[in-house]
Protein backbone atom coordinates (compact mmCIF):
# COMPACT_ATOMS: atom_id res chain seq x y z
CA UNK A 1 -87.73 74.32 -18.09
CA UNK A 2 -85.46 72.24 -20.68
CA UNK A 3 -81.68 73.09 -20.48
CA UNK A 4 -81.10 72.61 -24.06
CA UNK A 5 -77.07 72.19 -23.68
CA UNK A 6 -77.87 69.18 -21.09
CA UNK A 7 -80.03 67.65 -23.46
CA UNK A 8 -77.19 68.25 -26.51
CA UNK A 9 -74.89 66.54 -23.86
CA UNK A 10 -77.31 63.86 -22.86
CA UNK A 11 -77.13 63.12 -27.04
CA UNK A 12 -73.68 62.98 -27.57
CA UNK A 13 -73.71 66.79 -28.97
CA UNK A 14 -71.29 69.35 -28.44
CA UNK A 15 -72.42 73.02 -28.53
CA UNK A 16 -71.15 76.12 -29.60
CA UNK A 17 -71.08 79.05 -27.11
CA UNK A 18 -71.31 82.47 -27.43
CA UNK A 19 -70.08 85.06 -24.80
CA UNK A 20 -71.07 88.34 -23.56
CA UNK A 21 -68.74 91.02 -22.45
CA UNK A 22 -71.06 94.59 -23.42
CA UNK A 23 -73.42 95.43 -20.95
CA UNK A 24 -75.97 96.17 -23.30
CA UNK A 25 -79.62 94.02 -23.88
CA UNK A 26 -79.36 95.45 -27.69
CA UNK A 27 -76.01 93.97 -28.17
CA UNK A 28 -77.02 90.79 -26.67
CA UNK A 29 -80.43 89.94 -28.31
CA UNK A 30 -78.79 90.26 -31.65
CA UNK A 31 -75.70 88.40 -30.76
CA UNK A 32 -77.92 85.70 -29.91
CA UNK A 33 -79.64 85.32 -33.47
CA UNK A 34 -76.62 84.54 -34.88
CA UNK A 35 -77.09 80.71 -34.29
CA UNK A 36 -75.52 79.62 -30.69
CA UNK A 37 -76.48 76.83 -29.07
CA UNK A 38 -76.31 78.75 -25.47
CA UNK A 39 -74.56 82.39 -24.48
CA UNK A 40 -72.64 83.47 -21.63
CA UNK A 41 -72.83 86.81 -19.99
CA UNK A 42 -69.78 87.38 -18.38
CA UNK A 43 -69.55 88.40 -15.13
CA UNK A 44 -65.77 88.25 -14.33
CA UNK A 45 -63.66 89.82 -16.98
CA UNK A 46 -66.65 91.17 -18.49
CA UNK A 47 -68.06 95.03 -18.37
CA UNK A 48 -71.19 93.53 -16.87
CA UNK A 49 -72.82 93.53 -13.57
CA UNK A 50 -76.36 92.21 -12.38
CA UNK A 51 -78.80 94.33 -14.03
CA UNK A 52 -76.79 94.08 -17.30
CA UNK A 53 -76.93 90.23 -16.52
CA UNK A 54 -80.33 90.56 -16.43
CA UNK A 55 -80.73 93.07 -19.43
CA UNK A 56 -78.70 91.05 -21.37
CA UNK A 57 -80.83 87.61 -20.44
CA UNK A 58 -83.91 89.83 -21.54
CA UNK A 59 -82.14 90.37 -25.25
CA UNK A 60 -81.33 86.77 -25.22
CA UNK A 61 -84.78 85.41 -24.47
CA UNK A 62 -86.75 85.54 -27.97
CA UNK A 63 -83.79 83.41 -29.76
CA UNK A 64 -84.38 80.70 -27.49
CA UNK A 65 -80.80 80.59 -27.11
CA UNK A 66 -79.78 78.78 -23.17
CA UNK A 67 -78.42 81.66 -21.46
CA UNK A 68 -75.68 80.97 -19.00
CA UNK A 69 -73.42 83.06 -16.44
CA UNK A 70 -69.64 83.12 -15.84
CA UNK A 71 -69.94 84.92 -12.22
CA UNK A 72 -66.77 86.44 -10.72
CA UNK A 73 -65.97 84.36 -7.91
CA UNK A 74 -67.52 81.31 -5.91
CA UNK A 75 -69.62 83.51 -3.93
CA UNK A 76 -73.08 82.09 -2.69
CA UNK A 77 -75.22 85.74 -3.04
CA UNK A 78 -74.16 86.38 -6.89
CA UNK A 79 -74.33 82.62 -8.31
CA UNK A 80 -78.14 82.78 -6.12
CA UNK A 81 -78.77 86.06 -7.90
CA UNK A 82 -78.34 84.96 -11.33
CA UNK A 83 -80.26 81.91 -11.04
CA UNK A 84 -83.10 84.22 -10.04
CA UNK A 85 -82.32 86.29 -12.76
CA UNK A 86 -82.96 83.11 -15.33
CA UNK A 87 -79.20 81.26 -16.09
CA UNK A 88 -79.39 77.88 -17.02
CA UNK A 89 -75.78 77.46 -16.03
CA UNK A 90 -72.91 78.69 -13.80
CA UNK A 91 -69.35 78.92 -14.85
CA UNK A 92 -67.32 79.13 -11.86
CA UNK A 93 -63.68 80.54 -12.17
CA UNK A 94 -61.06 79.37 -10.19
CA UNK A 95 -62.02 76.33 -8.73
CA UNK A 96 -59.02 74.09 -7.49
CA UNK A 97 -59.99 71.50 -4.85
CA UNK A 98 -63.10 69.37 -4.38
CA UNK A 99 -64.08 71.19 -1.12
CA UNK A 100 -64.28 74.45 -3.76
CA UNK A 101 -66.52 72.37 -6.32
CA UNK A 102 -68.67 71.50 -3.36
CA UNK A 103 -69.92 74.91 -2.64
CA UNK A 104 -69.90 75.79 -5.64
CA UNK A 105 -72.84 72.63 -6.13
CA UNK A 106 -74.40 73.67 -2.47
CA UNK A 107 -74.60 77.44 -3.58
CA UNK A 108 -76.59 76.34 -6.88
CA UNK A 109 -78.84 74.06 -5.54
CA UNK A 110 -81.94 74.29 -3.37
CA UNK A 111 -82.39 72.04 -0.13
CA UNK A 112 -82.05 69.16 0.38
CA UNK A 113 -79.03 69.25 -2.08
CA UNK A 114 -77.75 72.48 -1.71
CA UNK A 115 -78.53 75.79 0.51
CA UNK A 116 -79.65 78.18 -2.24
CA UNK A 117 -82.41 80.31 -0.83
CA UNK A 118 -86.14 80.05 -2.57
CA UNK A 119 -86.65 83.20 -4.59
CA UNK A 120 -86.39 83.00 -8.52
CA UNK A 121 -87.73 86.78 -9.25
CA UNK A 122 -87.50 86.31 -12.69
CA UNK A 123 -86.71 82.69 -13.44
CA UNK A 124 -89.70 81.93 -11.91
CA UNK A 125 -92.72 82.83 -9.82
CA UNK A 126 -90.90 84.77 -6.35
CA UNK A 127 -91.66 82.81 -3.33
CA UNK A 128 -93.72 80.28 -5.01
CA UNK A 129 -93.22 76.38 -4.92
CA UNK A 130 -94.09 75.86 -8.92
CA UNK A 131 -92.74 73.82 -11.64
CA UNK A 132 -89.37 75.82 -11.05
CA UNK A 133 -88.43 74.54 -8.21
CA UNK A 134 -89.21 71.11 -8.85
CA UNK A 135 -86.63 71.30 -11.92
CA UNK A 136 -84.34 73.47 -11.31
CA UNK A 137 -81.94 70.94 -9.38
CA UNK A 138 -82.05 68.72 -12.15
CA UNK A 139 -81.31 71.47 -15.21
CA UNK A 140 -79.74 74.04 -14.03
CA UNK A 141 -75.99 73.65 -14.98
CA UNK A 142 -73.00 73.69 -12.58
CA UNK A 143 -69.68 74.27 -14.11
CA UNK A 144 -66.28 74.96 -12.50
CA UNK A 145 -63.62 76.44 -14.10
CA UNK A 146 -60.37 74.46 -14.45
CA UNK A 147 -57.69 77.16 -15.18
CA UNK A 148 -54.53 76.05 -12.50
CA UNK A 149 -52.11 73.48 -11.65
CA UNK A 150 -53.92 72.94 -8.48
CA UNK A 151 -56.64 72.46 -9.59
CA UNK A 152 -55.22 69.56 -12.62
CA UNK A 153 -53.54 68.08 -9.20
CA UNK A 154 -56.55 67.90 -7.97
CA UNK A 155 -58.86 66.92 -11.06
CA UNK A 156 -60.46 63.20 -10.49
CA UNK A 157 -61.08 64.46 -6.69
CA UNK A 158 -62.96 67.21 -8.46
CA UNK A 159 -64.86 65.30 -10.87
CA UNK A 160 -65.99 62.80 -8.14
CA UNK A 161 -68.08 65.88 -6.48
CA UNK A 162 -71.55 65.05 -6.89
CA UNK A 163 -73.58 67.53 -8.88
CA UNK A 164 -70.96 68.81 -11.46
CA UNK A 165 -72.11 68.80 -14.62
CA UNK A 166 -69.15 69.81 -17.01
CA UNK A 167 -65.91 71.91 -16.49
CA UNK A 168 -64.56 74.63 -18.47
CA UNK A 169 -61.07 75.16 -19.21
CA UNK A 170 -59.74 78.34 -19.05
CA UNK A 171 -56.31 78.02 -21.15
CA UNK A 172 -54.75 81.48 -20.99
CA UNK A 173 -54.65 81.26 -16.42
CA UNK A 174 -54.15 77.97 -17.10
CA UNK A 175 -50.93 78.09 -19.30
CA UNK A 176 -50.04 80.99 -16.57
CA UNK A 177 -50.13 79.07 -14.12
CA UNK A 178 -47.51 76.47 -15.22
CA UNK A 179 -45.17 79.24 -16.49
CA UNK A 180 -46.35 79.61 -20.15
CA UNK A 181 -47.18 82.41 -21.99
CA UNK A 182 -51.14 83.16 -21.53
CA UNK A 183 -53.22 82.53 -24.68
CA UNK A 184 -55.74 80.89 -25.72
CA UNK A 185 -55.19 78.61 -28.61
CA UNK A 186 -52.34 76.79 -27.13
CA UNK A 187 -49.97 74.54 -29.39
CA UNK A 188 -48.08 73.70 -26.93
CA UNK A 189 -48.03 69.88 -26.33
CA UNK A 190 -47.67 70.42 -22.58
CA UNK A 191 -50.71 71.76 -22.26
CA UNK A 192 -52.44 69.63 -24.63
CA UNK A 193 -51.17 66.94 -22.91
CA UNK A 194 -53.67 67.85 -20.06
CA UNK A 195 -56.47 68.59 -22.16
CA UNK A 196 -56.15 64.73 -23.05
CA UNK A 197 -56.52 63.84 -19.19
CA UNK A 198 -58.95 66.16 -18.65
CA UNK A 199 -61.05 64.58 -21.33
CA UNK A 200 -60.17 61.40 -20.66
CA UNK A 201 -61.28 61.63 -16.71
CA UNK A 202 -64.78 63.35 -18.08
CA UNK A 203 -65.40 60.78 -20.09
CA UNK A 204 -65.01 58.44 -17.78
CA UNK A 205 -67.63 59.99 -15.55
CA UNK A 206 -70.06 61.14 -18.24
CA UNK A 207 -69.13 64.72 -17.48
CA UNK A 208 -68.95 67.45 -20.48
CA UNK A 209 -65.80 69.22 -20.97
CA UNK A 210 -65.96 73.03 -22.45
CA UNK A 211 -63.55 75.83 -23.29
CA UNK A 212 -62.97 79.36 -24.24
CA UNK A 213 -60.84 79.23 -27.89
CA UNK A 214 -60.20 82.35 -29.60
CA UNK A 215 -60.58 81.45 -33.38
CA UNK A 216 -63.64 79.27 -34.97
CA UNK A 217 -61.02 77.00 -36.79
CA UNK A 218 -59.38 76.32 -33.37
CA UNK A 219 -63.13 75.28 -31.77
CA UNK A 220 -63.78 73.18 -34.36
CA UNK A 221 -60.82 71.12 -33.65
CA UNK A 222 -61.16 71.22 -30.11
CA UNK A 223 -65.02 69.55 -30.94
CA UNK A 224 -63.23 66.63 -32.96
CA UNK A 225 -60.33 66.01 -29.87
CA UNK A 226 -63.77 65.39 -27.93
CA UNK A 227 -64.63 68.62 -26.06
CA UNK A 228 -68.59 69.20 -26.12
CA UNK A 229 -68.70 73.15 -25.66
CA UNK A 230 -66.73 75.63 -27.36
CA UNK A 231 -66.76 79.01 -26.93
CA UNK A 232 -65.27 81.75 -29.39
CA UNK A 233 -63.62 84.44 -28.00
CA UNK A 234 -66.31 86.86 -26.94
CA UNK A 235 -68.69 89.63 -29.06
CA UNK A 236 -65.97 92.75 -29.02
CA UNK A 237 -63.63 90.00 -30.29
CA UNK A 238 -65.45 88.93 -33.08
CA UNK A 239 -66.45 92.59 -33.65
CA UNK A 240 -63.66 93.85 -33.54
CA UNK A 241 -61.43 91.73 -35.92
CA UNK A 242 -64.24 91.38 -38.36
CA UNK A 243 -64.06 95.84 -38.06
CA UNK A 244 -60.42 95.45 -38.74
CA UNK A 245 -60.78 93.11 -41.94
CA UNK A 246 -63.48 95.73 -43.69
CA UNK A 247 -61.25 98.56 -42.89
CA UNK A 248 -58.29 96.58 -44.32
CA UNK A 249 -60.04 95.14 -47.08
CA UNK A 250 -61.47 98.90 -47.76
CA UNK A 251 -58.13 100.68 -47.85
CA UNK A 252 -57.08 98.00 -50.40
CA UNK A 253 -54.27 97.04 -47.70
């Protein structure tokens, strides 16, 4: 089971991420031709739920595409559940203190690292020991969200939890949470300030940093400042303003 955005990391590589918002496994499997390293389902602000997750991961599978979750809260049944269900990788909002990043590596991992319980229904053979479980400690992804001031207080204490594998920034909370104006491609030199430390202390401990951006232009230059996974905005985004343009462009306007 190859995590193909661990091995892009392990090379130097940063990836471009998709994101998932429509519950739908149609939507989804032809999202993911579009030529994404790895896509998200979301979970948290999403309109999906498990069996969507799962739907969605069966529209992703024939693109080959590393399919990844964003689950709604640090919760040890739903990050379990959608390891079963086949994600190569959590994303874990709202993580602010090492103790947090902790669980959120014990509640991805099985024994002895972590206390995830043995049952990968679709991920792999249920209540078998195979080639699953012998890997899936090693590929499987763990990524906390950094998205508060707490948690930038608490950052190097963070990063020094064994078993994290990247962290994603999530810039609209995060610019909320210092008394800015939520958005997501931030100019403002505060907050790219920290996006400097934050990939300055990941570098240091040869840990990926990712975030969500809301324009292609805007990921691009967030790859070349030395983040190594981008995602842009989500599918109803995209859909949306590229629905807008063609109407636009129709009327003449």
């Amino acid at each position: 089971m190859a995590n193909k955005v661990k091995d892009a990391w392990k090379a130097g590589r940063a990836v471009v991420n998709g994101w998932l918002a429509i519950p739908n496994a149609f939507s989804a499997e032809m999202y993911a031709q579009c030529g994404w390293d790895s896509v998200t389902v979301d979970m948290q602000h999403g309109v999906q739920d498990y069996l969507s997750c799962v739907a969605c991961f069966q529209g992703i599978q024939p693109s080959g595409v590393t399919p990844m979750v964003r689950v709604p809260w640090n919760e040890p049944g739903i990050i379990g559940k959608v390891l079963d269900a086949g994600a190569y990788g959590v994303i874990c909002p709202m993580i602010n203190t090492p103790d947090e990043a902790a669980r959120l590596v014990q509640y991805s991992k099985y024994p002895p690292a972590g206390t995830r319980s043995n049952g990968p229904i679709r991920a792999g053979v249920y209540g078998e020991a195979g080639g699953y479980q012998k890997t899936a400690n090693e590929n499987i992804l763990v990524i906390p969200m950094i998205e508060t001031k707490t948690a930038i207080e608490n950052i190097e204490a963070i990063l020094d939890v064994p078993g994290i594998d990247g962290i994603y920034v999530g810039p609209s909370d995060l610019s909320f949470s210092y008394g800015l104006e939520p958005r997501l491609d931030v100019e403002d030199p505060f907050i790219l300030k920290i996006y400097e430390k934050l990939l300055t202390e990941t570098a240091k401990r040869g840990i990926a940093a990712g975030l969500h951006n809301g324009s292609p232009a805007y990921a691009n230059r967030m790859i070349k400042m030395g983040f190594k996974l981008v995602t842009i905005s989500n599918e109803v985004g995209l859909m949306v303003n590229a629905a807008k343009s063609a109407v636009k462009e129709a009327r003449g306007s």
